[in-house]
PDB file of N, CA and C in Angstrom:
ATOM      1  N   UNK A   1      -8.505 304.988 318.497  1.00  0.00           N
ATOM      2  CA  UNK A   1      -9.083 306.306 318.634  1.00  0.00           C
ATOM      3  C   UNK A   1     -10.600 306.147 318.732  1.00  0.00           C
ATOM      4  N   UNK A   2     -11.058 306.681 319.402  1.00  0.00           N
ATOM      5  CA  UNK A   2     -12.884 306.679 319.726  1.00  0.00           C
ATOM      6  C   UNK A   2     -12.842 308.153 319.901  1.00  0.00           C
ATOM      7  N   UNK A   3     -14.907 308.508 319.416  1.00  0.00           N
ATOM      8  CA  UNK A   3     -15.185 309.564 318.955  1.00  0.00           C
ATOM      9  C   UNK A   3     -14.676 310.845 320.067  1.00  0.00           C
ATOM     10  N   UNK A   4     -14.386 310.922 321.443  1.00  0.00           N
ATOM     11  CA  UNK A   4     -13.393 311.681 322.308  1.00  0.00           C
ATOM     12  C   UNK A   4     -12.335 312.220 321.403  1.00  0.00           C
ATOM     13  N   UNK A   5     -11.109 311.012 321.566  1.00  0.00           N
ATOM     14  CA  UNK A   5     -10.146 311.417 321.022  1.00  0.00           C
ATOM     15  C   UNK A   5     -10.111 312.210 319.293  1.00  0.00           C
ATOM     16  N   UNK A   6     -11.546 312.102 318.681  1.00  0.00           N
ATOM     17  CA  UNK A   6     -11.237 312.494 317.593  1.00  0.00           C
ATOM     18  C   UNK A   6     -11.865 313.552 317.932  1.00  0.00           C
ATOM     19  N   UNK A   7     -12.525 313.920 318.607  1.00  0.00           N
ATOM     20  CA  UNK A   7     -13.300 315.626 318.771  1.00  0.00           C
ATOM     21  C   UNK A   7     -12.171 316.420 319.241  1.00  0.00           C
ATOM     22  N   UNK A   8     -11.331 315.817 320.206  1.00  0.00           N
ATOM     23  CA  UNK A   8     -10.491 316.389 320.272  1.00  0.00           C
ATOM     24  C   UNK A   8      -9.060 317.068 318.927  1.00  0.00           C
ATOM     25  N   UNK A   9      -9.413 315.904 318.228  1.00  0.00           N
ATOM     26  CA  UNK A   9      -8.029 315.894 317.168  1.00  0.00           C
ATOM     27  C   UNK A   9      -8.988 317.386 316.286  1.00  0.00           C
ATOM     28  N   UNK A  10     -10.243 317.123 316.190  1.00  0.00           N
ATOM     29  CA  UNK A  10     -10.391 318.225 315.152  1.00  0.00           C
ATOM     30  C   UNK A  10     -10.577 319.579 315.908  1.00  0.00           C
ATOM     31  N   UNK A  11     -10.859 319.390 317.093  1.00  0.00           N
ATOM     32  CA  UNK A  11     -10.866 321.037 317.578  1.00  0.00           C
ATOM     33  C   UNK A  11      -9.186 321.533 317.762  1.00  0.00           C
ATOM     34  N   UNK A  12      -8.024 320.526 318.232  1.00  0.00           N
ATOM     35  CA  UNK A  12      -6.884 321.047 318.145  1.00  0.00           C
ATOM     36  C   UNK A  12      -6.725 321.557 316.555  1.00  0.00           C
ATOM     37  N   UNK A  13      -7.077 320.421 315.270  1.00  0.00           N
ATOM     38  CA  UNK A  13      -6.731 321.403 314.200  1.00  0.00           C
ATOM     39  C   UNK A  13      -7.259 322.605 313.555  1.00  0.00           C
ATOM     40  N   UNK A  14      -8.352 322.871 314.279  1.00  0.00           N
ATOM     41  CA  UNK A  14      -9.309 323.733 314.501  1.00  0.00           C
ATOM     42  C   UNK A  14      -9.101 325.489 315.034  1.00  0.00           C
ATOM     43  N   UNK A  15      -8.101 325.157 316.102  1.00  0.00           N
ATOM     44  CA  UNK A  15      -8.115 326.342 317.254  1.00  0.00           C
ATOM     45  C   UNK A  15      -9.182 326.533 317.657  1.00  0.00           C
ATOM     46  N   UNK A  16      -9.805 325.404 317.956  1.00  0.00           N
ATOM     47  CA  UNK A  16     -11.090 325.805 318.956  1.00  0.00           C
ATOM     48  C   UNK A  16     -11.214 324.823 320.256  1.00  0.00           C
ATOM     49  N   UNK A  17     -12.579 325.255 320.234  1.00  0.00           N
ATOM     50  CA  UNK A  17     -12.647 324.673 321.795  1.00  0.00           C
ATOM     51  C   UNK A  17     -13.624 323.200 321.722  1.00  0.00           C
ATOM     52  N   UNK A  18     -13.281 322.090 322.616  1.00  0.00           N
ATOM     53  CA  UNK A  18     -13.488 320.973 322.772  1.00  0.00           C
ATOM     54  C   UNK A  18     -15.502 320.817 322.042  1.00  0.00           C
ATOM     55  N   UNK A  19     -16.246 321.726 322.468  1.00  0.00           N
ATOM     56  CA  UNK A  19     -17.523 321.992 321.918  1.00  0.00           C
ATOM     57  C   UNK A  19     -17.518 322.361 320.799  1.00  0.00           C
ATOM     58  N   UNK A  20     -16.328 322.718 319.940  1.00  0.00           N
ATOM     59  CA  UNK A  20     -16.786 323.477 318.652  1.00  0.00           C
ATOM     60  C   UNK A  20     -16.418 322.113 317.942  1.00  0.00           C
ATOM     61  N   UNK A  21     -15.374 321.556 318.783  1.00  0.00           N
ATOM     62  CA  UNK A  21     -15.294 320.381 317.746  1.00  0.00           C
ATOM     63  C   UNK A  21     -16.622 319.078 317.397  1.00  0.00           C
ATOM     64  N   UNK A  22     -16.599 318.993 318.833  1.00  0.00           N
ATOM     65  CA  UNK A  22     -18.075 318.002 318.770  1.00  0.00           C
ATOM     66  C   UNK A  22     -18.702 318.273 317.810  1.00  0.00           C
ATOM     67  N   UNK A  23     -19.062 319.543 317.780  1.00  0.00           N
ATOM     68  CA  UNK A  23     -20.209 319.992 316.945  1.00  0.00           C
ATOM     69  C   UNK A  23     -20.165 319.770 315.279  1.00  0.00           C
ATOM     70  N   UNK A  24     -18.382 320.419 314.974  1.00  0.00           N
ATOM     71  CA  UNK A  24     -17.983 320.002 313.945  1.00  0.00           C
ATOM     72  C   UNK A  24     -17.985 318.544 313.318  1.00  0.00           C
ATOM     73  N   UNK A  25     -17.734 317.652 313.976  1.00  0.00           N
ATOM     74  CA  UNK A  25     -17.730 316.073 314.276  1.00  0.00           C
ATOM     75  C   UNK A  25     -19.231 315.866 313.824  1.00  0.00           C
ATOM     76  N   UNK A  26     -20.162 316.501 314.797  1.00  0.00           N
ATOM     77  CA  UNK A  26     -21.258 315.494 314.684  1.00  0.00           C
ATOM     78  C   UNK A  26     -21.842 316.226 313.755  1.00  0.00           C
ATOM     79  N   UNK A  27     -21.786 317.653 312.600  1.00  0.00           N
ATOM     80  CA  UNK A  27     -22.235 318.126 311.421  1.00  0.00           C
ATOM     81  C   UNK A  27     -21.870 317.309 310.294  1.00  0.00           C
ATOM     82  N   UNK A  28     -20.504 316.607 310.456  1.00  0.00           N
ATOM     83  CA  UNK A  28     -19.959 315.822 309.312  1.00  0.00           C
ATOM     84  C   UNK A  28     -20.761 314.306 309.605  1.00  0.00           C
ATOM     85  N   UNK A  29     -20.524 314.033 310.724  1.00  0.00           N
ATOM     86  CA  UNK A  29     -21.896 312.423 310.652  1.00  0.00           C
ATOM     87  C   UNK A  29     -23.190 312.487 310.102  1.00  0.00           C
ATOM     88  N   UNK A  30     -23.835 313.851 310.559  1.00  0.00           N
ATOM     89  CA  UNK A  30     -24.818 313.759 310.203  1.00  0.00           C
ATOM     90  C   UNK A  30     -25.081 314.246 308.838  1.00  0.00           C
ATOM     91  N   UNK A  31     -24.018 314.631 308.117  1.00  0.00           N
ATOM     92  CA  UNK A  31     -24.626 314.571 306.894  1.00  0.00           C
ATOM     93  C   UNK A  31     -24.038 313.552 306.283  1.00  0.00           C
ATOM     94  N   UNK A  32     -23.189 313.087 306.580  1.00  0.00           N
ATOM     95  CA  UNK A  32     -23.042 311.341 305.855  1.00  0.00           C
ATOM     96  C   UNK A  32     -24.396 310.541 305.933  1.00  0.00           C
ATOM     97  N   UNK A  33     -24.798 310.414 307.121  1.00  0.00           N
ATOM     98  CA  UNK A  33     -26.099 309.760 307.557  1.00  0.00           C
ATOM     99  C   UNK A  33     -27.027 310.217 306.533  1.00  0.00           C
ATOM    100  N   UNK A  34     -27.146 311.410 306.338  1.00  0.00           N
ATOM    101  CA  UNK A  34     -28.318 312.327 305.718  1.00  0.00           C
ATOM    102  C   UNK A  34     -27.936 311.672 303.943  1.00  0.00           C
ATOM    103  N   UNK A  35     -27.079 311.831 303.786  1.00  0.00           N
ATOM    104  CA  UNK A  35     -26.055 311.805 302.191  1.00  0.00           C
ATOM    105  C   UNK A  35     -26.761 309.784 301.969  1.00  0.00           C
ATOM    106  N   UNK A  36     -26.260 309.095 302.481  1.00  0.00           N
ATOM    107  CA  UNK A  36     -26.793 307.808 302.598  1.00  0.00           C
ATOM    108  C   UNK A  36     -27.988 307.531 302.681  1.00  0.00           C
ATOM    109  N   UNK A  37     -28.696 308.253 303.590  1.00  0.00           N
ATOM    110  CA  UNK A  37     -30.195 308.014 304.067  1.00  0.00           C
ATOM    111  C   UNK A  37     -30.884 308.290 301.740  1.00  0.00           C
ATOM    112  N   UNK A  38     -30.312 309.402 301.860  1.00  0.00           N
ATOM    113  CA  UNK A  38     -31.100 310.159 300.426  1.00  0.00           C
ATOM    114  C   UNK A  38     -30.441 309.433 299.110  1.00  0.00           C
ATOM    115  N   UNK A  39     -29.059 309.423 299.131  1.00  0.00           N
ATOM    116  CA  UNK A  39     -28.490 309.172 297.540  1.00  0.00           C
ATOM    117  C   UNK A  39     -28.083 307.464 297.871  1.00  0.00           C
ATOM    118  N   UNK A  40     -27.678 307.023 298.893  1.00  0.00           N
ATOM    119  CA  UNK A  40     -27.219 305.755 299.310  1.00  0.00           C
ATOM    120  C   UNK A  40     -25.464 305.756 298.886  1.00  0.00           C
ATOM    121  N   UNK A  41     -24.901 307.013 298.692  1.00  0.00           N
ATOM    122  CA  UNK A  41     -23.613 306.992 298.995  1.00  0.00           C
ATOM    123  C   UNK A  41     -23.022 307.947 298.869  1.00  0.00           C
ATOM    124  N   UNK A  42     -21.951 308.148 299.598  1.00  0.00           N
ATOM    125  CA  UNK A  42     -21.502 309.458 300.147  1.00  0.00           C
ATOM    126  C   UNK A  42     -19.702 309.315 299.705  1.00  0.00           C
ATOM    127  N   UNK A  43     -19.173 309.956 298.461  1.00  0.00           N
ATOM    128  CA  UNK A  43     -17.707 309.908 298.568  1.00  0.00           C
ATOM    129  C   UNK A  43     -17.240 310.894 299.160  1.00  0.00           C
ATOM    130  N   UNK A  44     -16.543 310.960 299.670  1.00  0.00           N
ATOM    131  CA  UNK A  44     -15.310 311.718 299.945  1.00  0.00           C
ATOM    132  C   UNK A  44     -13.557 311.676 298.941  1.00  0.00           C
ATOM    133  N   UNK A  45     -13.426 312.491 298.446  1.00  0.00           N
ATOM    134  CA  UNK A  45     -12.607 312.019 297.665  1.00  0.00           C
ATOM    135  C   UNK A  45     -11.409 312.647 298.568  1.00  0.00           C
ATOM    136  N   UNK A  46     -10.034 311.728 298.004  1.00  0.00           N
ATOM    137  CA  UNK A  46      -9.063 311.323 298.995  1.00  0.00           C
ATOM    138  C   UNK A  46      -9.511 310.397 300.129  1.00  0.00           C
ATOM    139  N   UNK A  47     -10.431 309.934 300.684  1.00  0.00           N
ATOM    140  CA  UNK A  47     -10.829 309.568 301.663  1.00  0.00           C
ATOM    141  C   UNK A  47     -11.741 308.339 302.147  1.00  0.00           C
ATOM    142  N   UNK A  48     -12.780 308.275 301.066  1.00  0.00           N
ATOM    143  CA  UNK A  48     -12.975 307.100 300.684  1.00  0.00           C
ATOM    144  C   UNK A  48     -14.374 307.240 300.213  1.00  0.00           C
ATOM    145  N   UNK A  49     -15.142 306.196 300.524  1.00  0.00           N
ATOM    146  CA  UNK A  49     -16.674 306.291 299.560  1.00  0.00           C
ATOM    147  C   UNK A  49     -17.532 304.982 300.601  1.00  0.00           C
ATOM    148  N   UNK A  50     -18.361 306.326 301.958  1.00  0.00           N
ATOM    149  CA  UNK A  50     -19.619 305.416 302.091  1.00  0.00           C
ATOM    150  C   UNK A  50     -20.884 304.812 301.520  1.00  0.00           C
ATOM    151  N   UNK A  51     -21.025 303.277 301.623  1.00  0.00           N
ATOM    152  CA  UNK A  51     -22.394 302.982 300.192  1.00  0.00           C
ATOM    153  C   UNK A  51     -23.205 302.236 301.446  1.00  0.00           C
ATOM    154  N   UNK A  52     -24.584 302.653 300.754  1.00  0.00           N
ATOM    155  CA  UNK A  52     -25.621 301.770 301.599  1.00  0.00           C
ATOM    156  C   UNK A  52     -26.098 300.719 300.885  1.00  0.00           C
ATOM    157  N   UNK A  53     -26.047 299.647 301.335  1.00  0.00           N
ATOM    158  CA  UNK A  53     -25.841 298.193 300.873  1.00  0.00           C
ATOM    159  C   UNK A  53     -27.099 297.345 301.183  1.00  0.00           C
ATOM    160  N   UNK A  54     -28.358 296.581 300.784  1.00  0.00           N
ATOM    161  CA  UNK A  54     -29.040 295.724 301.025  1.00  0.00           C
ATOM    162  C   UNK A  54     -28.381 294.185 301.479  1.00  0.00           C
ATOM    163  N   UNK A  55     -28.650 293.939 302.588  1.00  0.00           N
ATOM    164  CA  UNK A  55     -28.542 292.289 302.784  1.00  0.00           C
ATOM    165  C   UNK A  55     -29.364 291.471 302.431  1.00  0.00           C
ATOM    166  N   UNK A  56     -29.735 290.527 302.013  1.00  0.00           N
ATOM    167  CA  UNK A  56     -30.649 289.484 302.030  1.00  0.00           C
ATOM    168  C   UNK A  56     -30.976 288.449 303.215  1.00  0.00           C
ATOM    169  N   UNK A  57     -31.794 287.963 303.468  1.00  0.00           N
ATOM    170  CA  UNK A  57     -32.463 287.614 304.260  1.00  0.00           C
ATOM    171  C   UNK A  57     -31.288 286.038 304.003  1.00  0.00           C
ATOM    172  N   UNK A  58     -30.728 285.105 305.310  1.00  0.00           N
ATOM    173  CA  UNK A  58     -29.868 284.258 304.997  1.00  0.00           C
ATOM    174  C   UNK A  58     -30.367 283.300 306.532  1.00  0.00           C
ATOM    175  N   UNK A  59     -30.225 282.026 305.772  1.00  0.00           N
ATOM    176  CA  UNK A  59     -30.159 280.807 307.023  1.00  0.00           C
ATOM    177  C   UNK A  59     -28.915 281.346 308.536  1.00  0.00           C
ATOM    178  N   UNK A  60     -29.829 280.898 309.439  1.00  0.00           N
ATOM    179  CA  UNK A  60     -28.299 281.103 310.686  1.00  0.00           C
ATOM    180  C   UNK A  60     -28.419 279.716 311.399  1.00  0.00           C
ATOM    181  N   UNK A  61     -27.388 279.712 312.410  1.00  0.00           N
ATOM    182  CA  UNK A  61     -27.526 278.821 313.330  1.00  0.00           C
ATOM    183  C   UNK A  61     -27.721 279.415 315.074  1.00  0.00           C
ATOM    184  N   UNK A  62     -29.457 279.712 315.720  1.00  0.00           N
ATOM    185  CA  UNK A  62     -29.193 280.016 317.178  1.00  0.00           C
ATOM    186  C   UNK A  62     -27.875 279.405 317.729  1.00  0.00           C
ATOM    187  N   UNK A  63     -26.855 280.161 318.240  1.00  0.00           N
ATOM    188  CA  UNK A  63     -25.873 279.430 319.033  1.00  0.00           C
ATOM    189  C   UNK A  63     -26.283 279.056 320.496  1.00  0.00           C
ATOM    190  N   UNK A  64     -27.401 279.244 321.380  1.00  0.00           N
ATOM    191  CA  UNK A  64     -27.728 278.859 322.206  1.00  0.00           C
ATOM    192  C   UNK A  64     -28.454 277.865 322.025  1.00  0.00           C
ATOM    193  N   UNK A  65     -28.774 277.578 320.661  1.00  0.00           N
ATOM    194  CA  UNK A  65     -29.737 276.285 321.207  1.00  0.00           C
ATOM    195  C   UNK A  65     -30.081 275.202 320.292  1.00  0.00           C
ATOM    196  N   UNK A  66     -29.062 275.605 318.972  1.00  0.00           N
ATOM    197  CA  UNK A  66     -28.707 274.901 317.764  1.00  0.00           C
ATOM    198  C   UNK A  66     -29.674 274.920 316.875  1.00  0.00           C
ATOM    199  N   UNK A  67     -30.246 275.694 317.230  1.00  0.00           N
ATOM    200  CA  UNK A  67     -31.693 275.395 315.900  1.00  0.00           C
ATOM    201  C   UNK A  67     -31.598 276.270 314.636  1.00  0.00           C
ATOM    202  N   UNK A  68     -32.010 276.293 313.644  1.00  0.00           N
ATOM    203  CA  UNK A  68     -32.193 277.022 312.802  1.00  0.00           C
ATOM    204  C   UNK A  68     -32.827 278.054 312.296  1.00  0.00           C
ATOM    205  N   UNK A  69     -31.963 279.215 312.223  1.00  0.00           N
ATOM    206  CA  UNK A  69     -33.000 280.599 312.417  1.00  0.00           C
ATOM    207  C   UNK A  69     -32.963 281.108 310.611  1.00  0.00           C
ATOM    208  N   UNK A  70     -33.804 282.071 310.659  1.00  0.00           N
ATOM    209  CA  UNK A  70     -33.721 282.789 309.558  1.00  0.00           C
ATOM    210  C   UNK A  70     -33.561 284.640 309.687  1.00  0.00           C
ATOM    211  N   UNK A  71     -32.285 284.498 309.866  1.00  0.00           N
ATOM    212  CA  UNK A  71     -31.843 285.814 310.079  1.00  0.00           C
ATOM    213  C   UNK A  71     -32.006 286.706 308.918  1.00  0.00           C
ATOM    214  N   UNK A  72     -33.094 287.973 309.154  1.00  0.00           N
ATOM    215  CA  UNK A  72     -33.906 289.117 308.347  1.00  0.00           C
ATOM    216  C   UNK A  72     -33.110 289.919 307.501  1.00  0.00           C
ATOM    217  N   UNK A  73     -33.428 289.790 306.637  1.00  0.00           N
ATOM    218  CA  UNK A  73     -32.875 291.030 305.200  1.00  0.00           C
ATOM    219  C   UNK A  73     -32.599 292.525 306.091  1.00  0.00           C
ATOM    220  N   UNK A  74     -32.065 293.240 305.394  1.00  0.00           N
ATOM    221  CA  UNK A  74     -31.416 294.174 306.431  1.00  0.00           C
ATOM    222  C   UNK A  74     -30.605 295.233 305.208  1.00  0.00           C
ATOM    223  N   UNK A  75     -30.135 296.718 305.839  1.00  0.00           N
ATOM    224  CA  UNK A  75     -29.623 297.577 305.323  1.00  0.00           C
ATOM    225  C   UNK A  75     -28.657 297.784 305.885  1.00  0.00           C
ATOM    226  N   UNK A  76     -26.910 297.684 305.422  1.00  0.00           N
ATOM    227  CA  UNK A  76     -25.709 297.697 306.145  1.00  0.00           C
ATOM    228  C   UNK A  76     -25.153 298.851 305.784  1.00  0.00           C
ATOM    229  N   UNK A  77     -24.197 299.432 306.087  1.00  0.00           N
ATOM    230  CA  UNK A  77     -23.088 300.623 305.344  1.00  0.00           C
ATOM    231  C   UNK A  77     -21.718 299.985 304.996  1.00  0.00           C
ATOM    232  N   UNK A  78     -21.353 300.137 304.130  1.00  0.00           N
ATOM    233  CA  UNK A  78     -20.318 299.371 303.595  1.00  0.00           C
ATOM    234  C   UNK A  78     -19.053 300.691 303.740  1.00  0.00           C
ATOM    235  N   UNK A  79     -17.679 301.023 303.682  1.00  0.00           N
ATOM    236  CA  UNK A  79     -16.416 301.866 303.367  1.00  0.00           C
ATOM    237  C   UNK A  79     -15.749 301.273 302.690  1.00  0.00           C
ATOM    238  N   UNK A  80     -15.458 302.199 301.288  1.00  0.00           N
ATOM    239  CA  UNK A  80     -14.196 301.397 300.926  1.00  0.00           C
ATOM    240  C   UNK A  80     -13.272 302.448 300.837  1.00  0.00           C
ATOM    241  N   UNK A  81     -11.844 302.970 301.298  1.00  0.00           N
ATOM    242  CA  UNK A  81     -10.946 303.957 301.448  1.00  0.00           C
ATOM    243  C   UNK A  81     -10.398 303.685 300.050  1.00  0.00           C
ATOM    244  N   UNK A  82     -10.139 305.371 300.250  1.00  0.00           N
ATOM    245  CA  UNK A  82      -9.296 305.540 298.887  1.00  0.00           C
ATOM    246  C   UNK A  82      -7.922 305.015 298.786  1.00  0.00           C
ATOM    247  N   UNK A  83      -7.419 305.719 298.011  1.00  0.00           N
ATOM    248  CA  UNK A  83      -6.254 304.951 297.477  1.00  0.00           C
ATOM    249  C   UNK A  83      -5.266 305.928 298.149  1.00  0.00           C
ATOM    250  N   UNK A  84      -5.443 306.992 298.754  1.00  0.00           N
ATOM    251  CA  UNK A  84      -4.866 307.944 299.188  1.00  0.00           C
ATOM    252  C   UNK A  84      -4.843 307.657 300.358  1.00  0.00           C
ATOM    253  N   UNK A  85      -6.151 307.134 300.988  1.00  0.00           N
ATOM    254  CA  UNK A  85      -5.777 306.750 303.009  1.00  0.00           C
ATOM    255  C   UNK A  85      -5.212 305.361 302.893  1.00  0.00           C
ATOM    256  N   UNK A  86      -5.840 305.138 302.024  1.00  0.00           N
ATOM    257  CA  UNK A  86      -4.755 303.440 301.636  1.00  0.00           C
ATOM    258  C   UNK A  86      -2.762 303.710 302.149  1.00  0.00           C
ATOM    259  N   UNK A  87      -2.629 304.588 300.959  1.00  0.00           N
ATOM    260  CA  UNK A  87      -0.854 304.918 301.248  1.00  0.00           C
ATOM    261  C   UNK A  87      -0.549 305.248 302.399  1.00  0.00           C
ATOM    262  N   UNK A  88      -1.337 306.406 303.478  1.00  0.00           N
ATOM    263  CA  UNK A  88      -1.681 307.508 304.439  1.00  0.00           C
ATOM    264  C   UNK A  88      -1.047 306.227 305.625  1.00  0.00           C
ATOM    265  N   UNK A  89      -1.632 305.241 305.233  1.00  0.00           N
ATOM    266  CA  UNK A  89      -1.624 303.831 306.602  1.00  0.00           C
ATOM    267  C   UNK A  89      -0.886 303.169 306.473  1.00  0.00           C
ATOM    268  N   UNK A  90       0.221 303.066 305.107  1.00  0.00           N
ATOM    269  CA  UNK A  90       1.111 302.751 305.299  1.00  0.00           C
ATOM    270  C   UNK A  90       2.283 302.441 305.816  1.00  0.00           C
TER     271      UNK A  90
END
């Protein structure tokens, strides 16, 4: 499923129209984004719990040219699903 097929899934459960869903769609990203950006994690209960995660800065290997890089500390988003979409995928 890609973000299409899911604008679609929520405007069918919706009764609306293909734009109301987008919109709906991209109000719920953007406040995850927003929810993360500010608290650094966003649950959803039943559903799961986005966390914003620090990387550390770690040795690599360029694969083009074998040398040794030092790939930069960094900010990731981590999901871990509940125990409820856990069963859901069963």
């Amino acid at each position: 499923m890609n973000k299409g097929d899911l604008i679609e899934a929520v405007a069918a459960e919706l009764n609306a129209s293909r734009a109301d869903g987008a919109k709906a769609l991209d109000a719920v990203l953007a406040a995850i984004a927003t929810g993360l950006r500010a608290d650094g994690k966003v649950v959803i209960t039943g559903f799961g719990a986005f966390a914003r995660r620090a990387r550390p800065a770690r040795a690599g290997i360029n694969p083009a040219t074998r040398q040794p890089i030092t790939i930069p500390a960094g900010v990731v988003c981590t999901f871990k699903p509940s125990d409820g979409l856990k069963s859901a995928i069963q």
